[in-house]
Protein backbone atom coordinates (compact mmCIF):
# COMPACT_ATOMS: atom_id res chain seq x y z
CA UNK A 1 17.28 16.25 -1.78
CA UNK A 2 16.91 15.13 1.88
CA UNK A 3 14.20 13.13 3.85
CA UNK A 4 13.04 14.88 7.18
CA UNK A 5 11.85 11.26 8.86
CA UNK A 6 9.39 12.30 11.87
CA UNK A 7 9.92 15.61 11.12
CA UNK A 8 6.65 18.24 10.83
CA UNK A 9 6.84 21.57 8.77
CA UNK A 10 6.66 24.87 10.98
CA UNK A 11 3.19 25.76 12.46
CA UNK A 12 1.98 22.53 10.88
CA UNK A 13 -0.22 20.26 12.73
CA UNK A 14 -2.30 17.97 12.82
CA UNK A 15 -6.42 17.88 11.75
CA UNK A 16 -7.45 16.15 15.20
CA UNK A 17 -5.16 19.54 16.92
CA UNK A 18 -6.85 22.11 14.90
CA UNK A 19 -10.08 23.28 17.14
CA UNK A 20 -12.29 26.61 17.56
CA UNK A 21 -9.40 27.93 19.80
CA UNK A 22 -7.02 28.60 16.86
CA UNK A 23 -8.22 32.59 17.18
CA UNK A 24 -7.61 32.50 20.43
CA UNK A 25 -4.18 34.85 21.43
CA UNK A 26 -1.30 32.80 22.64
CA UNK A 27 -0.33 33.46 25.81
CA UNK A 28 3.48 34.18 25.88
CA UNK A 29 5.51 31.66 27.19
CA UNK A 30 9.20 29.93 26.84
CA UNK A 31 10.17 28.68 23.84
CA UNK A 32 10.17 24.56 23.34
CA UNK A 33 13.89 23.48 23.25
CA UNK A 34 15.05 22.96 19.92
CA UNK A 35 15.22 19.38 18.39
CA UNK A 36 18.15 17.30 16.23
CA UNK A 37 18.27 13.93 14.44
CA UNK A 38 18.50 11.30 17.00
CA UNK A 39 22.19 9.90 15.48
CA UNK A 40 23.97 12.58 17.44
CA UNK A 41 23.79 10.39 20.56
CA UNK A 42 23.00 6.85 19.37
CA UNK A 43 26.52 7.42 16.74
CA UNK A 44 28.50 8.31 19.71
CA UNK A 45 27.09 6.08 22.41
CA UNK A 46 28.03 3.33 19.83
CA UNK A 47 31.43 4.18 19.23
CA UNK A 48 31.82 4.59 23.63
CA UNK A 49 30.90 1.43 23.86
CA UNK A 50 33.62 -0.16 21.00
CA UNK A 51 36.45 1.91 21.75
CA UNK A 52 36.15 2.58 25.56
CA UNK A 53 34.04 -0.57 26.71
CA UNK A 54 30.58 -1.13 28.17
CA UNK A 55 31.12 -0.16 31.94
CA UNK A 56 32.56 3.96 31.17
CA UNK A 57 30.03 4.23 28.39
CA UNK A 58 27.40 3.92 31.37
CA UNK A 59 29.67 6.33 33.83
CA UNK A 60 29.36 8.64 30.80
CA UNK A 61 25.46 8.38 29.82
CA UNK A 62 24.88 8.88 34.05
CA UNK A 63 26.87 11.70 33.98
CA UNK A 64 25.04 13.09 31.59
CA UNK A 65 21.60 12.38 32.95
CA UNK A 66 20.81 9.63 30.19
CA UNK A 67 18.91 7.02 32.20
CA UNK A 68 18.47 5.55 28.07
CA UNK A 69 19.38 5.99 24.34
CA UNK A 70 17.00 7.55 22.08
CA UNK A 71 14.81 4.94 20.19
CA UNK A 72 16.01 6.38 16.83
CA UNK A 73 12.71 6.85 15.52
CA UNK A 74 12.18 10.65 16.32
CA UNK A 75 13.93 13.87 17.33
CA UNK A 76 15.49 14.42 20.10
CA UNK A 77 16.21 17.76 22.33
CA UNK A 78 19.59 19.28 21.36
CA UNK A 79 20.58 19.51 24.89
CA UNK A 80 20.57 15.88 25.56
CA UNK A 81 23.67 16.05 22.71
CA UNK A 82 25.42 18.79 24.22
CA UNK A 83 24.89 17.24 28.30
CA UNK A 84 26.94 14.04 26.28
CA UNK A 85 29.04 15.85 24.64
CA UNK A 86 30.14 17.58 28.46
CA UNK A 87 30.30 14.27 30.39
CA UNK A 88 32.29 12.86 27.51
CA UNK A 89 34.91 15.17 28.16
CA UNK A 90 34.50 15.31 31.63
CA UNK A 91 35.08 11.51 32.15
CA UNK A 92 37.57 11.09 28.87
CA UNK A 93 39.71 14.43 28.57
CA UNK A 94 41.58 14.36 25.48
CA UNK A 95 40.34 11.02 24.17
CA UNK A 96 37.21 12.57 23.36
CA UNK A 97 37.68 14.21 20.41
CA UNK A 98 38.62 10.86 18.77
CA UNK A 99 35.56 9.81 19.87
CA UNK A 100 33.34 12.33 19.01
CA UNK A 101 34.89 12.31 15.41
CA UNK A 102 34.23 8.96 14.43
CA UNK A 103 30.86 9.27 15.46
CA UNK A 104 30.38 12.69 13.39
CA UNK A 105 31.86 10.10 10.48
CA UNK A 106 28.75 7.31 11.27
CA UNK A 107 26.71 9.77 11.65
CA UNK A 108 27.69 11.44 7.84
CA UNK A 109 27.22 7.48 6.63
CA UNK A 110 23.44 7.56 8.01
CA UNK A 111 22.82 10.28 6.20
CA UNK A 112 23.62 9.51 3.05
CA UNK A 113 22.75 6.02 3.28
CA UNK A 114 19.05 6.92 5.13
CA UNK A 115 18.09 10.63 4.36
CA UNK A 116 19.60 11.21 1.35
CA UNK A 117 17.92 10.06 -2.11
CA UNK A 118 20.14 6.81 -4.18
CA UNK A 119 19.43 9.06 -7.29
CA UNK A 120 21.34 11.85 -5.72
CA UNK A 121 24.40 9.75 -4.29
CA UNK A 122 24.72 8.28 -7.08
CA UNK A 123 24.60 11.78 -8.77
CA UNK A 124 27.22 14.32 -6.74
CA UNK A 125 30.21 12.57 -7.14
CA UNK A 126 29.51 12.14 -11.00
CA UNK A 127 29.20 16.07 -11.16
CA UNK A 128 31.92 18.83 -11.40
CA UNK A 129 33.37 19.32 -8.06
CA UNK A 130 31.95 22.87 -7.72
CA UNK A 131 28.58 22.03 -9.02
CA UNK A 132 28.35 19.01 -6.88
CA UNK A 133 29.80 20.94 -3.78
CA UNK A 134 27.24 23.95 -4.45
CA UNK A 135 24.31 21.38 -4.40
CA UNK A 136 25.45 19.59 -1.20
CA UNK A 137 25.85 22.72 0.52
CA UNK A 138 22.41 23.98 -0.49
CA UNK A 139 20.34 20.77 0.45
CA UNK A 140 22.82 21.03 3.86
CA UNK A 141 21.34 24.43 4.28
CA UNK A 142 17.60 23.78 4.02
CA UNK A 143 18.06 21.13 6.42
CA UNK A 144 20.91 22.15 9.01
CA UNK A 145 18.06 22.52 11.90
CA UNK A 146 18.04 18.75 12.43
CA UNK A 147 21.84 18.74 13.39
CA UNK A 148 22.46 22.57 14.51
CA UNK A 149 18.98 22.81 16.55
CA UNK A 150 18.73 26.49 17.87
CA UNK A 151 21.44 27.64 16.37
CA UNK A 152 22.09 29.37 13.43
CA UNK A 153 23.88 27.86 10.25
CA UNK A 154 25.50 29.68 7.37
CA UNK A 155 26.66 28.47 4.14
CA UNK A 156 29.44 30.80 2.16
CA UNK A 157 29.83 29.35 -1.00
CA UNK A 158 29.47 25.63 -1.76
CA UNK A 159 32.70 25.29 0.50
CA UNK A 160 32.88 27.17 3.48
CA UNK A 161 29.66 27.25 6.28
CA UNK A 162 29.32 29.05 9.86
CA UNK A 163 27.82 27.41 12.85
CA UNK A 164 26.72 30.04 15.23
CA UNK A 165 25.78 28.79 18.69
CA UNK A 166 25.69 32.21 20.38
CA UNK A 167 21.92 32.36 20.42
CA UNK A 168 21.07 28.54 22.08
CA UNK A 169 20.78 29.03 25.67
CA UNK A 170 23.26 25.90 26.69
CA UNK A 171 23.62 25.23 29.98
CA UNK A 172 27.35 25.65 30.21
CA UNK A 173 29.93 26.74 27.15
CA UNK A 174 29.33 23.76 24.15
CA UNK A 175 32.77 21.51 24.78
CA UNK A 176 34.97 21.90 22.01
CA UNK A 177 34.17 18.51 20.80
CA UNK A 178 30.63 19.58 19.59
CA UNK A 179 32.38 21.57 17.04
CA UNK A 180 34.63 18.70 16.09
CA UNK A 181 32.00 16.81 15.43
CA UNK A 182 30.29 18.97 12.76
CA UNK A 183 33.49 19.06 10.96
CA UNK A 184 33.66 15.63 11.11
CA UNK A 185 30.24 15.11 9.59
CA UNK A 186 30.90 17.95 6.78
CA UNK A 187 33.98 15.95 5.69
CA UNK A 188 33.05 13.05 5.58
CA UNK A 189 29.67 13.75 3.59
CA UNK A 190 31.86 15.85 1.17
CA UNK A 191 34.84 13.22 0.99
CA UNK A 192 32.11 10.19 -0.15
CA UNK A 193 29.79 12.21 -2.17
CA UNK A 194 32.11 15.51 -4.19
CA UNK A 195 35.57 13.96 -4.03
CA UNK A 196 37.40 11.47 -1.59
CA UNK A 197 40.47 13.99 -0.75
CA UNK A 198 38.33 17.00 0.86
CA UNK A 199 39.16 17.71 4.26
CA UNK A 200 37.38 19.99 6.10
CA UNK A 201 39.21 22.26 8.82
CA UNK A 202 37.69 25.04 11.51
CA UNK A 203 39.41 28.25 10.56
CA UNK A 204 38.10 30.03 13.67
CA UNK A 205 41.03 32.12 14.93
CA UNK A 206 42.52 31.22 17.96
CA UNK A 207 41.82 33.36 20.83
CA UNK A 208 38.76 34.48 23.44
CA UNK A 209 36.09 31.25 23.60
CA UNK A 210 33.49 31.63 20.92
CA UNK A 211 30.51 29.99 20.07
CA UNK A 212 30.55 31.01 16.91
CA UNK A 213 33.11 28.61 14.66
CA UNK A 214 34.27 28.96 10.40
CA UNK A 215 34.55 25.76 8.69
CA UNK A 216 36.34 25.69 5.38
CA UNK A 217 36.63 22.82 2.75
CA UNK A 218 39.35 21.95 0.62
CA UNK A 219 40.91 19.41 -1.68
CA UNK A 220 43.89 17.99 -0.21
CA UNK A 221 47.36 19.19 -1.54
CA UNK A 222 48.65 17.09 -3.61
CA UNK A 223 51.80 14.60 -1.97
């Protein structure tokens, strides 16, 4: 129910990298840094640029050792998000979060408008709520790597998910605008395609820093 653009299956490669040193043993060596969908920068970088103008965009994208935006074409390494997500903050304080959720509700809009089949759009919202929820959260599932990179996603039910960032070695603590913006992205994808009043809220208690956050999605009560 999704489309992986530029995006090659685990241990696959290709013919022209296959050679007579496939039995060789690996030698051990550091992992390659993990790798998300492009739209988690170019999203953002385009809402800098409207809301805060041309000139701090750039102060941001330096800070954050982005000499340029990603073509959009191919992956990109996770840290290059979470370096943007830091200088964001850094340079914006408390306007960031604004920022960072509009983006996460572009960047739920590419999705279903680029990576998501017409048949099924057209489909989920024409389901029962649960049934449509349960599918979404499924086809989220099989596919979470291109927004969560190294870290570790978990659905519970078809209306409540864990992202686990525990595991990633980030430079510094993820800024608490990283996890806005997944919950930005999950309600938006669930208001346009199961039902236009979810809202979607991190339950994580209050407390030590964690990188570990609850997400939970819910109708909204009726007014």
């Amino acid at each position: 129910m999704w489309n992986d653009a530029n995006a090659m299956a685990d241990g696959e490669r290709p013919a022209s990298a296959r050679c007579s040193t496939d039995n060789l043993v690996p030698v051990p060596g550091p992992m390659p840094e993990a790798r998300i969908g492009p739209n988690a920068i170019l999203q953002l970088a385009h809402v800098m640029e409207k809301r805060i103008g041309c000139a701090r965009s750039m102060k941001v994208m330096r800070k954050a050792g982005l000499g340029a935006l990603p073509a959009g074409d191919c992956m990109i390494p996770e840290g290059d998000a979470v370096a943007l997500h830091h200088a964001l903050f850094s340079c914006e304080g408390d306007l960031a979060g604004d920022l960072v959720r509009e983006s996460g509700t572009l960047t739920a809009d590419y999705i279903i408008a680029h990576r998501i089949p017409a048949p099924f759009v057209w489909l989920l919202p024409r389901l029962p709520a649960w049934l449509g929820a349960r599918m979404l959260m499924m086809a989220i599932g099989k596919h979470a790597w291109t927004f969560v990179g190294s870290g570790h996603f978990s659905a519970d039910g078809p209306r409540a998910f864990s992202i686990d960032r525990s595991a990633p070695a980030d430079w510094v603590e993820p800024p608490a605008s990283l996890y806005v913006w997944y919950e930005a992205v999950f309600e938006r994808l669930f208001q346009r395609l199961i039902a236009p009043d979810m809202q979607c809220c991190d339950t994580t208690c209050a407390g030590p820093v964690t990188r570990t956050h609850h997400y939970r999605l819910d109708r909204a009560p009726p007014r």
